[in-house]
C-alpha atoms as a PDB file:
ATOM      1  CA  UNK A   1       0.000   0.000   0.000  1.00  0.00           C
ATOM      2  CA  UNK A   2       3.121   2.113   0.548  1.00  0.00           C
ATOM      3  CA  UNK A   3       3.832   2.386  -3.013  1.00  0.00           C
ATOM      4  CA  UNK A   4       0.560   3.466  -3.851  1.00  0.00           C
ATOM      5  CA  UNK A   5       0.521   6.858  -5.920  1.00  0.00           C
ATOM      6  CA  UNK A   6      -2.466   8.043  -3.997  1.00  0.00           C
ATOM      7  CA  UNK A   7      -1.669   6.971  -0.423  1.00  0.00           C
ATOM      8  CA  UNK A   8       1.850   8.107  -0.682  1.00  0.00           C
ATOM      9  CA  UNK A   9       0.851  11.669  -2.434  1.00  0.00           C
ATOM     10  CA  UNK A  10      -1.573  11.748   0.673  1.00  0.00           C
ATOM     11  CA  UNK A  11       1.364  11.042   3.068  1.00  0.00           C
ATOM     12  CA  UNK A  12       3.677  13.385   1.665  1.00  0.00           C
ATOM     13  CA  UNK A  13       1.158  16.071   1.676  1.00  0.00           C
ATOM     14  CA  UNK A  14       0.600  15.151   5.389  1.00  0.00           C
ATOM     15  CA  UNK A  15      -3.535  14.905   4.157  1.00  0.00           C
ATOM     16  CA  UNK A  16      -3.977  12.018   7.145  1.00  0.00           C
ATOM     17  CA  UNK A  17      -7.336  11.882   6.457  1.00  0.00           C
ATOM     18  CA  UNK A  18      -7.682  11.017   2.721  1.00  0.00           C
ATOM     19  CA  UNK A  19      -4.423   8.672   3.689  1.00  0.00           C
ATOM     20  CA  UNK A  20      -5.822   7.028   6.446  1.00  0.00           C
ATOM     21  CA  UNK A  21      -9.066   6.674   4.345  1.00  0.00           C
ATOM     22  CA  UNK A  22      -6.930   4.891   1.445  1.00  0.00           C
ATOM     23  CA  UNK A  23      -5.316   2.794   3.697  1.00  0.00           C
ATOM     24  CA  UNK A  24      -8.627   1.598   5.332  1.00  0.00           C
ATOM     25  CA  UNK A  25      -9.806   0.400   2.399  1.00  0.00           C
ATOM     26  CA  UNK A  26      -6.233  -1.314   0.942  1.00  0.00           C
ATOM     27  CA  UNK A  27      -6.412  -3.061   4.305  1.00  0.00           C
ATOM     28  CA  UNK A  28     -10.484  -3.735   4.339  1.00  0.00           C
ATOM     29  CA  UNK A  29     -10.274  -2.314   7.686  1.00  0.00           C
ATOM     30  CA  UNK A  30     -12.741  -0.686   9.567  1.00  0.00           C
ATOM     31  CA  UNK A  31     -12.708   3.246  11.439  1.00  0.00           C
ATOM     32  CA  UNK A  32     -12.718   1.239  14.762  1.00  0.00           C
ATOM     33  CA  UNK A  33      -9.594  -1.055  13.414  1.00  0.00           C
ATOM     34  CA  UNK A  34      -8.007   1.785  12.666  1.00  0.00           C
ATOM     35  CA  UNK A  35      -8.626   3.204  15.659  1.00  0.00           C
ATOM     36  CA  UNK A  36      -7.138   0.568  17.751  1.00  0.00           C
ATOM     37  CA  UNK A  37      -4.058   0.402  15.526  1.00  0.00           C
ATOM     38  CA  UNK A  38      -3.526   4.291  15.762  1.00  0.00           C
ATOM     39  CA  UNK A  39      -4.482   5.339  18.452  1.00  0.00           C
ATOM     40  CA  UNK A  40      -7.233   7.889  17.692  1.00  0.00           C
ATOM     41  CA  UNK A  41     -10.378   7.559  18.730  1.00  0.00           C
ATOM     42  CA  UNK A  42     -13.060   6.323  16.089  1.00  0.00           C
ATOM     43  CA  UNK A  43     -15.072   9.609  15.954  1.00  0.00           C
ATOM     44  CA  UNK A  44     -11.651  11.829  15.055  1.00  0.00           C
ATOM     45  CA  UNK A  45     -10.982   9.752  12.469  1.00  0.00           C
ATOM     46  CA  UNK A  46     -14.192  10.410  10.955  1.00  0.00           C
ATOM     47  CA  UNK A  47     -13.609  13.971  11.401  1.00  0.00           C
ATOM     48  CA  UNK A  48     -10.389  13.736   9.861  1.00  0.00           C
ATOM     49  CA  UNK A  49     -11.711  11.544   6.864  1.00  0.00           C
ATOM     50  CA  UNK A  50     -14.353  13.774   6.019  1.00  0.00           C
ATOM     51  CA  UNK A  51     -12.160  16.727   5.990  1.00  0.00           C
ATOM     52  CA  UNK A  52     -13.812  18.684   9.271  1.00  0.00           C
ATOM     53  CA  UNK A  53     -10.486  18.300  10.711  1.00  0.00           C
ATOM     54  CA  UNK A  54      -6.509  18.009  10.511  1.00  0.00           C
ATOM     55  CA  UNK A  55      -4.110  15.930  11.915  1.00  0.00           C
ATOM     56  CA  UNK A  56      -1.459  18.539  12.562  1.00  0.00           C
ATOM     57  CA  UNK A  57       0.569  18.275  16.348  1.00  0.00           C
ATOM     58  CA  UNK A  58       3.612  16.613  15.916  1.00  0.00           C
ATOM     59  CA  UNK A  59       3.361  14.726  18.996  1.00  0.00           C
ATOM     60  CA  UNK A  60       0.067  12.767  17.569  1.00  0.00           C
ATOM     61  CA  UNK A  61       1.599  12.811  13.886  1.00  0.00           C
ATOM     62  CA  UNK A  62       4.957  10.661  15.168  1.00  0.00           C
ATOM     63  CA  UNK A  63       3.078   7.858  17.263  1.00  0.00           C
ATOM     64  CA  UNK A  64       0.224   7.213  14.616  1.00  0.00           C
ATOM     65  CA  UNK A  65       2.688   7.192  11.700  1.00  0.00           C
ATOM     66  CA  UNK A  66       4.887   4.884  13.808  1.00  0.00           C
ATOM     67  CA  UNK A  67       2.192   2.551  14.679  1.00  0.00           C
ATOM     68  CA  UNK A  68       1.032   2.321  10.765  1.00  0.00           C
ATOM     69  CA  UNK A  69       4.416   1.234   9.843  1.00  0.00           C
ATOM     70  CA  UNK A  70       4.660   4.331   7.542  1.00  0.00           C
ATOM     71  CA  UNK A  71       8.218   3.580   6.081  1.00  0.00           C
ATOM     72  CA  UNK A  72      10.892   6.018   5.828  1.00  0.00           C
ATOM     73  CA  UNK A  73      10.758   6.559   2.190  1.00  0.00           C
ATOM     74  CA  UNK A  74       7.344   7.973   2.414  1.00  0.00           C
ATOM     75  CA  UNK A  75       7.193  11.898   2.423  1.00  0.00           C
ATOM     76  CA  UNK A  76       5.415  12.106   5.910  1.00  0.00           C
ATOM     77  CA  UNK A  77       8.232  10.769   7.718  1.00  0.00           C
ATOM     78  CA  UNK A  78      10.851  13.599   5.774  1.00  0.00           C
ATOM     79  CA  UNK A  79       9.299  15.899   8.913  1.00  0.00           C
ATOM     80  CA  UNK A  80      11.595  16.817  11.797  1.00  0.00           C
ATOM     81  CA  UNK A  81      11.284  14.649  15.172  1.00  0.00           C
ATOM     82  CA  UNK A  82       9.898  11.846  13.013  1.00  0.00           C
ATOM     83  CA  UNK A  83      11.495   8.526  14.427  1.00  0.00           C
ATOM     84  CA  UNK A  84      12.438   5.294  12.096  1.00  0.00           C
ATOM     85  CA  UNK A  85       8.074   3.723  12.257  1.00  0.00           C
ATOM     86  CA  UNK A  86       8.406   0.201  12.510  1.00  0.00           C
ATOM     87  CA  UNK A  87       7.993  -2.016   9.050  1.00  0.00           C
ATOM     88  CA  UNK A  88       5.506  -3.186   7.272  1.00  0.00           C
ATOM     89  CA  UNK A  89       5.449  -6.441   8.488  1.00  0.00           C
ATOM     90  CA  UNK A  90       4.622  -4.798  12.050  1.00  0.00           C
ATOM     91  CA  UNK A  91       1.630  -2.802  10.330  1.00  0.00           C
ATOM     92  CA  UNK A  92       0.304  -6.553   9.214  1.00  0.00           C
ATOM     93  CA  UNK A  93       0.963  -7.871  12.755  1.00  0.00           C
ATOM     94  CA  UNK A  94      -1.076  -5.129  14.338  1.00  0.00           C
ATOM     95  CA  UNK A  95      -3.541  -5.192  11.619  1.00  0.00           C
ATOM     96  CA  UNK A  96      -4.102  -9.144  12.036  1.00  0.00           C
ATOM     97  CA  UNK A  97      -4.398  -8.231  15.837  1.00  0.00           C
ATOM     98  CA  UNK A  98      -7.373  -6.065  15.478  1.00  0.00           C
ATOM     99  CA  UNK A  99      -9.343  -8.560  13.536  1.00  0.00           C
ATOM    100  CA  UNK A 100      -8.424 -10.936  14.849  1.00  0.00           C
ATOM    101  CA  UNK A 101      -7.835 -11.168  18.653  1.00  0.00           C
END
């Protein structure tokens, strides 16, 4: 899903909520999934899918983007005081935790 035009043009223009959107539905996951992978509660993310709001405090930005498994190559994680997220494989493992727990 990383190399996907739209999610990563989403990433790099630090648009979480049209990324997180994309990524929901690469990863058939649910608002409440994504929720429990991120984070963020259920009803921000719906404010930040439908555009009423904006992820924008770096101290929210880093965890969430850590806990995705956002790789370092994406243009998100070019922004200062981002930390080395944790791969891909850990996005699957937390994914496959949500649905199945």
């Amino acid at each position: 899903m990383w190399q996907n035009p739209t999610v990563a043009a989403a990433l790099a223009d630090w648009d979480f909520g049209t990324a997180f959107r994309l990524i929901r539905q690469i990863a058939s996951l649910r608002q409440e999934d994504m929720s429990a992978i991120t984070g963020l509660s259920q009803s921000f993310l719906s404010t930040l899918e439908s555009g009423a709001r904006r992820l924008v405090n770096i101290d929210k930005i880093v965890p969430v983007l850590e806990r995705l498994g956002v790789p370092p190559a994406s243009g998100a994680t070019s922004r200062p005081g981002f930390r080395c997220p944790v791969s891909a494989a850990g996005f699957r493992r937390a994914v496959h935790a949500v649905i199945h727990p």
